[in-house]
C-alpha atoms as a PDB file:
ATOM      1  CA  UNK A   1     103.177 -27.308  18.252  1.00  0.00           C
ATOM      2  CA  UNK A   2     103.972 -28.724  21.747  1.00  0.00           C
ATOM      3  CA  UNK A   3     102.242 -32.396  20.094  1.00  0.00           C
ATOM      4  CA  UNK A   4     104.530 -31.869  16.941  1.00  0.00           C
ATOM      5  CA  UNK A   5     107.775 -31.281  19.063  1.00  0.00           C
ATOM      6  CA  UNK A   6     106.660 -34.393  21.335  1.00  0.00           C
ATOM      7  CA  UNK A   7     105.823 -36.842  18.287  1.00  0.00           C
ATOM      8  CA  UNK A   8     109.352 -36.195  16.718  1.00  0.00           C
ATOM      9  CA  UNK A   9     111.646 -36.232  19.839  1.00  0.00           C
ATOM     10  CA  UNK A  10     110.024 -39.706  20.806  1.00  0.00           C
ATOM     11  CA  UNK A  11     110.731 -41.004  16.660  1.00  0.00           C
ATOM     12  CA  UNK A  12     114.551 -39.166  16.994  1.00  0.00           C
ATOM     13  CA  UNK A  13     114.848 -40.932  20.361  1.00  0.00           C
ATOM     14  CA  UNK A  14     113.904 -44.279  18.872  1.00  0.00           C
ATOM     15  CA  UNK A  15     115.862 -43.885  16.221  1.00  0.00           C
ATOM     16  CA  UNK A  16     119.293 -43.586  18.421  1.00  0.00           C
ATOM     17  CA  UNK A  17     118.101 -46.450  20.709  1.00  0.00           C
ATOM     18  CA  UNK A  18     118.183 -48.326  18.094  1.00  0.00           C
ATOM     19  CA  UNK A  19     121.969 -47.954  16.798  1.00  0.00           C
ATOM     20  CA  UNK A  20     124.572 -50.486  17.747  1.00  0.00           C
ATOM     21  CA  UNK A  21     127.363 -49.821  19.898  1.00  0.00           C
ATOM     22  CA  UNK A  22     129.684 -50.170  17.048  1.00  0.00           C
ATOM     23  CA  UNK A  23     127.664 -47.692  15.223  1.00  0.00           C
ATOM     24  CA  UNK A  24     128.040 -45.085  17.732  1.00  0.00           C
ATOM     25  CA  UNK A  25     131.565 -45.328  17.936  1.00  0.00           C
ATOM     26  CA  UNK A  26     132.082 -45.057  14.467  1.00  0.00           C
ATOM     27  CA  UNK A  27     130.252 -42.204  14.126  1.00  0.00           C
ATOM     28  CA  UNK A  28     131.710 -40.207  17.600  1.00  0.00           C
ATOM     29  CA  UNK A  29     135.080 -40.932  15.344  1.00  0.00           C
ATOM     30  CA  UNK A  30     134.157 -39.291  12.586  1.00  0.00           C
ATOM     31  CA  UNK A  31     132.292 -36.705  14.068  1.00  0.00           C
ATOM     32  CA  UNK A  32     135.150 -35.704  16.366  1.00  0.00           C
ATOM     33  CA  UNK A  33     137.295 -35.794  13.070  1.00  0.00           C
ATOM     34  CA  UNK A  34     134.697 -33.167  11.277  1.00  0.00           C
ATOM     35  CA  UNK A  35     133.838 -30.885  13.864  1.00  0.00           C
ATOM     36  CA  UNK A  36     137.914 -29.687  14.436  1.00  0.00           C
ATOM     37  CA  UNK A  37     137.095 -27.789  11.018  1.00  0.00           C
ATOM     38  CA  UNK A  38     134.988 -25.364  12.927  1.00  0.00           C
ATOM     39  CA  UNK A  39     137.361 -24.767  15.512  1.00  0.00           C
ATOM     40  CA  UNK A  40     139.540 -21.218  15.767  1.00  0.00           C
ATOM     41  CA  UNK A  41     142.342 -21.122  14.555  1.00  0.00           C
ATOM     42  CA  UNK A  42     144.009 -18.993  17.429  1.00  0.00           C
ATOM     43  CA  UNK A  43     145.521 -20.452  20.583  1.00  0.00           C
ATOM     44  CA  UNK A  44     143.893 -20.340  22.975  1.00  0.00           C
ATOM     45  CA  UNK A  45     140.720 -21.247  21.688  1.00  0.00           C
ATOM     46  CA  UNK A  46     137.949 -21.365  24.284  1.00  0.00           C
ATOM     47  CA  UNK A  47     134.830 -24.364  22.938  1.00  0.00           C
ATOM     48  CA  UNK A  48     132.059 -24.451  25.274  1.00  0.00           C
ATOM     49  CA  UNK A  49     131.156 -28.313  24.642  1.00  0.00           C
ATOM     50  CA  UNK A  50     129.310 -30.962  26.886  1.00  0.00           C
ATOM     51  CA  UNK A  51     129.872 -34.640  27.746  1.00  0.00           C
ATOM     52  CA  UNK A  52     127.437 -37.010  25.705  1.00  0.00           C
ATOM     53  CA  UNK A  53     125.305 -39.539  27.402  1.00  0.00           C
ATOM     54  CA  UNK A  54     123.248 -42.539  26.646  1.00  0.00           C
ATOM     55  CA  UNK A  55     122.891 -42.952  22.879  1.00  0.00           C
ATOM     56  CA  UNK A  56     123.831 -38.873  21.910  1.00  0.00           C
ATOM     57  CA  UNK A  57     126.482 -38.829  19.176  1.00  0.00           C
ATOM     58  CA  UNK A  58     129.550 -39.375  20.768  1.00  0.00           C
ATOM     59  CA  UNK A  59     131.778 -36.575  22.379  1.00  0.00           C
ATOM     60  CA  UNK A  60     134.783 -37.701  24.374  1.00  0.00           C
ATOM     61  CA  UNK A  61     137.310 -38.333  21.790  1.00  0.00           C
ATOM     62  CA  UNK A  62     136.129 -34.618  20.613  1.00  0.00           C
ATOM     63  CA  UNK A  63     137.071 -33.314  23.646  1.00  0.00           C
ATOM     64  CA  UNK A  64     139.910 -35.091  24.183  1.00  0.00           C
ATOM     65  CA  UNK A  65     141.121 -34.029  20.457  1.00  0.00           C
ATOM     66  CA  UNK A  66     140.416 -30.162  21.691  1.00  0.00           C
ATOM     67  CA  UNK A  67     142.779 -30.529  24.583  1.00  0.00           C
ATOM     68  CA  UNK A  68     145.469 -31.786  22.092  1.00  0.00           C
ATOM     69  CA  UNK A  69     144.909 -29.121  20.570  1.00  0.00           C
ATOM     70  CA  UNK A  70     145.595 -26.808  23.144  1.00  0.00           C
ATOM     71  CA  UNK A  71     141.492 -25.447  23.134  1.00  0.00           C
ATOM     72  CA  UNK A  72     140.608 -24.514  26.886  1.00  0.00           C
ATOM     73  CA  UNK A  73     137.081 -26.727  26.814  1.00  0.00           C
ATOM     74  CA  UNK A  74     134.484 -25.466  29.008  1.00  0.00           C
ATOM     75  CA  UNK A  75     131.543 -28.337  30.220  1.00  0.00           C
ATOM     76  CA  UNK A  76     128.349 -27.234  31.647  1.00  0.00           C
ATOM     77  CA  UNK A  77     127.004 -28.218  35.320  1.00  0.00           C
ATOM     78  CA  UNK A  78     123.675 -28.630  35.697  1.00  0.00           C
ATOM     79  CA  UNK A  79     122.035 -26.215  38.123  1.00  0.00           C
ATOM     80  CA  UNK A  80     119.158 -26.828  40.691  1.00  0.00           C
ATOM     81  CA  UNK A  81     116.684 -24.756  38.185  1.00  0.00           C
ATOM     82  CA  UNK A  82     118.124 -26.189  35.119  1.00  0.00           C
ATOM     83  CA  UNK A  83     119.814 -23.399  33.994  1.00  0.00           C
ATOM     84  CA  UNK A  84     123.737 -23.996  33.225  1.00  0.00           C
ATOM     85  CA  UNK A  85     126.903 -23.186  35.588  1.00  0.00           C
ATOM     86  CA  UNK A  86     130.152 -24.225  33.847  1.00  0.00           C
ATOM     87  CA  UNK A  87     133.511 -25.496  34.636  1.00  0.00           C
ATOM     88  CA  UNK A  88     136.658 -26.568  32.916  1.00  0.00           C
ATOM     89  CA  UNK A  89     137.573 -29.943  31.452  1.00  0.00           C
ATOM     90  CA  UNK A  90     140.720 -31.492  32.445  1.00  0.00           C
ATOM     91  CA  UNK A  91     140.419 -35.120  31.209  1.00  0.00           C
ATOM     92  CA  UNK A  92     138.156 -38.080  31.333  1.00  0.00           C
ATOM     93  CA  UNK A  93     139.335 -38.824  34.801  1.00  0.00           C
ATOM     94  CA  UNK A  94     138.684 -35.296  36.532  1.00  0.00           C
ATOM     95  CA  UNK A  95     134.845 -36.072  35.444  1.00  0.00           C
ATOM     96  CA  UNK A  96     132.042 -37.042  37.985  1.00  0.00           C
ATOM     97  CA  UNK A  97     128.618 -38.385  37.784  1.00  0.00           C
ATOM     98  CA  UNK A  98     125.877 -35.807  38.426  1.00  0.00           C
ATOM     99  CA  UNK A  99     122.146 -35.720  38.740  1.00  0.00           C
ATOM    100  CA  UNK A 100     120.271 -37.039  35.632  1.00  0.00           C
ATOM    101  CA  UNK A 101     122.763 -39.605  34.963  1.00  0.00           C
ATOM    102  CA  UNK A 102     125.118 -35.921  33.551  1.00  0.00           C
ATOM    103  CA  UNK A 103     129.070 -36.351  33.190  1.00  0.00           C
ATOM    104  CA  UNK A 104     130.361 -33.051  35.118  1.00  0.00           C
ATOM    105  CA  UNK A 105     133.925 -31.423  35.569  1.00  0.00           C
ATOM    106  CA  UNK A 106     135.150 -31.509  38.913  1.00  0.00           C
ATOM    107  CA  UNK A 107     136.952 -28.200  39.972  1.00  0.00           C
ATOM    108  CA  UNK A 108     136.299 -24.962  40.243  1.00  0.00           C
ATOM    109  CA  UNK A 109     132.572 -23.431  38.688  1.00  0.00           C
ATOM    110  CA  UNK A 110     132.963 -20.483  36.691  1.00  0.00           C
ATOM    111  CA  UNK A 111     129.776 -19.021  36.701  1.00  0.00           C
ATOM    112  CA  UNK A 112     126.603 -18.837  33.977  1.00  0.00           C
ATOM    113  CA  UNK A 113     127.880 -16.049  31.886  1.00  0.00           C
ATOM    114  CA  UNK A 114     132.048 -18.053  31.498  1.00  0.00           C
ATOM    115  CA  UNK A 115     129.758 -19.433  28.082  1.00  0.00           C
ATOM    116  CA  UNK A 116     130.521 -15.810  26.930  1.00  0.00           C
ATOM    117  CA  UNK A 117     134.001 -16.314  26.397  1.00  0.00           C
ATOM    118  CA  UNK A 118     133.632 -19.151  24.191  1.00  0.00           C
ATOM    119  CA  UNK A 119     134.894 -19.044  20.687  1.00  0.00           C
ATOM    120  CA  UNK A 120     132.691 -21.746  19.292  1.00  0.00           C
ATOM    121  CA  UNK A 121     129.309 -23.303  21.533  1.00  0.00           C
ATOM    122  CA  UNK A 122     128.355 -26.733  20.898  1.00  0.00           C
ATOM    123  CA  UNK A 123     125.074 -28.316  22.090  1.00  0.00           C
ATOM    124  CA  UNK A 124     123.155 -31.249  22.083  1.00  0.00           C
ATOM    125  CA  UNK A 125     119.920 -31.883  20.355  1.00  0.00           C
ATOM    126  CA  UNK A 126     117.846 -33.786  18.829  1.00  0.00           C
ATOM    127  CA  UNK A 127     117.779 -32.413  15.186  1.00  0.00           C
ATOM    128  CA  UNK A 128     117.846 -29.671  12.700  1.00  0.00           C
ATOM    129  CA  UNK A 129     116.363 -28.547   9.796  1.00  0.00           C
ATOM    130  CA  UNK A 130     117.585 -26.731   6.807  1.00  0.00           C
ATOM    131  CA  UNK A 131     117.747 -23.156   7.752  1.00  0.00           C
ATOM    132  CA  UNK A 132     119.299 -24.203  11.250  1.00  0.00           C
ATOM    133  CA  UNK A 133     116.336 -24.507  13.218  1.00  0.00           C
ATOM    134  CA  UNK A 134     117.118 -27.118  16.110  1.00  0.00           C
ATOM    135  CA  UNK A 135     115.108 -29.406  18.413  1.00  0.00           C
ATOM    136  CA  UNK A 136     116.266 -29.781  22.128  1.00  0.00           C
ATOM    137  CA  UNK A 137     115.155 -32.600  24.270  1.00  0.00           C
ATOM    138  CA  UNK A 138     112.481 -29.310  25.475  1.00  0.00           C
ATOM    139  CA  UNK A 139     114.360 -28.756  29.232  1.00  0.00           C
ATOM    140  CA  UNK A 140     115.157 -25.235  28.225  1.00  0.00           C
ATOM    141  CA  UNK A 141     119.372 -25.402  29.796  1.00  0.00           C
ATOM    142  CA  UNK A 142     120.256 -24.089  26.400  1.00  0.00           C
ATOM    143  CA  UNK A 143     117.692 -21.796  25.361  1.00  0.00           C
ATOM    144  CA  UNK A 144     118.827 -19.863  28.488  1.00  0.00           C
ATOM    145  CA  UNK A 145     122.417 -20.354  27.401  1.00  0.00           C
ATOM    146  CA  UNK A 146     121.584 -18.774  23.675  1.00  0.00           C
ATOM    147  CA  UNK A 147     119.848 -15.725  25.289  1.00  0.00           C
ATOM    148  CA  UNK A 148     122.443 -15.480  27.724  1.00  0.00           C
ATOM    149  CA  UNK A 149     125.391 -15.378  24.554  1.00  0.00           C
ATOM    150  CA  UNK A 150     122.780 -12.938  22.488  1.00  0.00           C
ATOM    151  CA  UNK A 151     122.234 -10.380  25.344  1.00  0.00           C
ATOM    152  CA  UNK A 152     126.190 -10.235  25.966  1.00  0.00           C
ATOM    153  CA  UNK A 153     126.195  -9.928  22.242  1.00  0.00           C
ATOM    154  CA  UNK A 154     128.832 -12.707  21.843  1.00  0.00           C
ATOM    155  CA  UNK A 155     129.900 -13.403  18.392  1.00  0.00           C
ATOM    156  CA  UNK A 156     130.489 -17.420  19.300  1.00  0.00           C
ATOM    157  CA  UNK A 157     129.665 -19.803  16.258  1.00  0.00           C
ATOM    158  CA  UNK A 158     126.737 -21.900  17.590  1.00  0.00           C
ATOM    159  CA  UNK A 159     126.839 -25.423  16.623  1.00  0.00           C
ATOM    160  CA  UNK A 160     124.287 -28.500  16.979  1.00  0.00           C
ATOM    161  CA  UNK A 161     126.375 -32.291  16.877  1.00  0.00           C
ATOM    162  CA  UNK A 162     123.891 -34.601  15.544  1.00  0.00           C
ATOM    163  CA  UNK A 163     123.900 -37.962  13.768  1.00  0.00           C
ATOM    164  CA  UNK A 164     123.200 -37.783   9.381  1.00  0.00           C
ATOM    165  CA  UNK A 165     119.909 -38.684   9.759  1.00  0.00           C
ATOM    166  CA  UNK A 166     118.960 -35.988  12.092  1.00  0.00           C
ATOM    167  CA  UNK A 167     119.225 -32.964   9.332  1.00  0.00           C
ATOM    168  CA  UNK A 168     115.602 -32.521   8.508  1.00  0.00           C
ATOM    169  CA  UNK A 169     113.460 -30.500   6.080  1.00  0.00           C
ATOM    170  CA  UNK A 170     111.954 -28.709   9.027  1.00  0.00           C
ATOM    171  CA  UNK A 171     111.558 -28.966  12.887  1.00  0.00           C
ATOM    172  CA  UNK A 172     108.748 -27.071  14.475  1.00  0.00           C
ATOM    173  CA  UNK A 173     109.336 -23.829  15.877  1.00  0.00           C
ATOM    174  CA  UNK A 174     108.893 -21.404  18.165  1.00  0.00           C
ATOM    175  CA  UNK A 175     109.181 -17.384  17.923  1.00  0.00           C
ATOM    176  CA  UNK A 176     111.728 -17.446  20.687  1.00  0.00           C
ATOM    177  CA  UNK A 177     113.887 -19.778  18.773  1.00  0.00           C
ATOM    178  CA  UNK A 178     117.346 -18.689  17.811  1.00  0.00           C
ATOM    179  CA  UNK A 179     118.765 -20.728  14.912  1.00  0.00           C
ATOM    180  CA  UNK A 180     122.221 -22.265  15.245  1.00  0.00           C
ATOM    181  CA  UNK A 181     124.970 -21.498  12.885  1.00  0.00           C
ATOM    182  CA  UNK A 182     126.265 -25.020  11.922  1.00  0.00           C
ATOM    183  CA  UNK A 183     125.429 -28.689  12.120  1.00  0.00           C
ATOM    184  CA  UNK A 184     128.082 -31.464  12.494  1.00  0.00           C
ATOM    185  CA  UNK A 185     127.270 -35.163  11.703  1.00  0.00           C
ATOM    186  CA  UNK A 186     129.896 -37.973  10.831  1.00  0.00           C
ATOM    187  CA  UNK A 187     129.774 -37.909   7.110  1.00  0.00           C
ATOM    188  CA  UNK A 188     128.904 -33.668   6.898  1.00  0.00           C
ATOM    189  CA  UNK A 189     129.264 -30.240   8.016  1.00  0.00           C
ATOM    190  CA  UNK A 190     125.618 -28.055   7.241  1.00  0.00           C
ATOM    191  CA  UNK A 191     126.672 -24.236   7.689  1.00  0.00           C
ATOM    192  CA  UNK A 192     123.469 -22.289   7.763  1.00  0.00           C
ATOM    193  CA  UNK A 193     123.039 -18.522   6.168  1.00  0.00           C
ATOM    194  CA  UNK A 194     121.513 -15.670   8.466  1.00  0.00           C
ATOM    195  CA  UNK A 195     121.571 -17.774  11.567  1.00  0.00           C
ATOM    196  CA  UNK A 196     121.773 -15.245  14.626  1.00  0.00           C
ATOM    197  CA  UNK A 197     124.928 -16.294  16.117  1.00  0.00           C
ATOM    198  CA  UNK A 198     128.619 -15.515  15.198  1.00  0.00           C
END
């Protein structure tokens, strides 16, 4: 299982290396663009979202587009034993550089469990299959933040931002695993029946 996970996250990795610049801005656009659908309604919305690095599917103008909207957007700070503090996002500028090359929120940290009050959770990975099964780069940060949300019994909508060709048949899997509710890509939203989330 471990090999299986390995073998695919080096191919996914690859994969995004391989993209052009241009490509990844296009497709940050139109992600941005189709994940709004998924956000609440209700003002104020709280998303839980992250700051993409490297060759992830884009993220800023999504948060930027949340603030517009008048979403209070909650980033994650990397902790010392990789578990996840979080803090609020106030624009581009009011972001610093952290440890493994991370975009954090400067200000005031609000503590593991502020995830809890989030309306809608997005995280990064790798890929996910079908039945909403998803692949993290394997350093755990958000499996503790999805036991965290299911032992406080939050009813957040867990979603995965990914590029199209990261929507597989299957991903390997553990017991543990707790399925996400969506997927977002540029040209498609994938909402996934009898996921354990909200």
């Amino acid at each position: 299982m471990v090999n299986d996970k390995t073998t695919l996250r080096s191919r996914l990795l690859a994969a995004r290396a391989g993209m052009s610049p241009e490509q990844r801005k296009e497709a940050a656009e139109a992600l941005a663009g189709r994940s709004l659908e998924l956000v609440p309604a209700q003002v104020p919305a709280v998303v839980a979202g992250y700051v993409s690095i490297g060759a992830e599917p884009g993220t800023r103008a999504l948060l930027d587009a949340l603030r517009a909207r008048g979403v209070r957007v909650l980033l994650p700070v990397l902790l010392a034993d990789n578990d996840l503090d979080w803090g609020t996002y106030e624009g581009t500028q009011r972001l610093v550089r952290a440890r493994m090359g991370l975009w954090e929120p400067e200000g005031a940290r609000l503590g593991p469990e502020a995830v809890c009050g989030a309306d809608l959770v997005l995280m990064p990975g790798l890929a996910v299959d079908r039945q909403g099964v998803r692949l993290g780069r394997g350093g755990g940060s958000y499996d503790r933040v999805l036991a965290r949300l299911a032992a406080a019994g939050s009813p957040a909508r867990l979603v995965t931002l990914l590029y199209d060709s990261e929507v597989l048949p299957s991903v390997p899997a553990e017991p543990h695993d707790r399925r996400v509710d969506a997927a977002v890509t540029p040209s498609k939203l994938y909402l996934f029946e009898g996921a354990t989330g909200g």
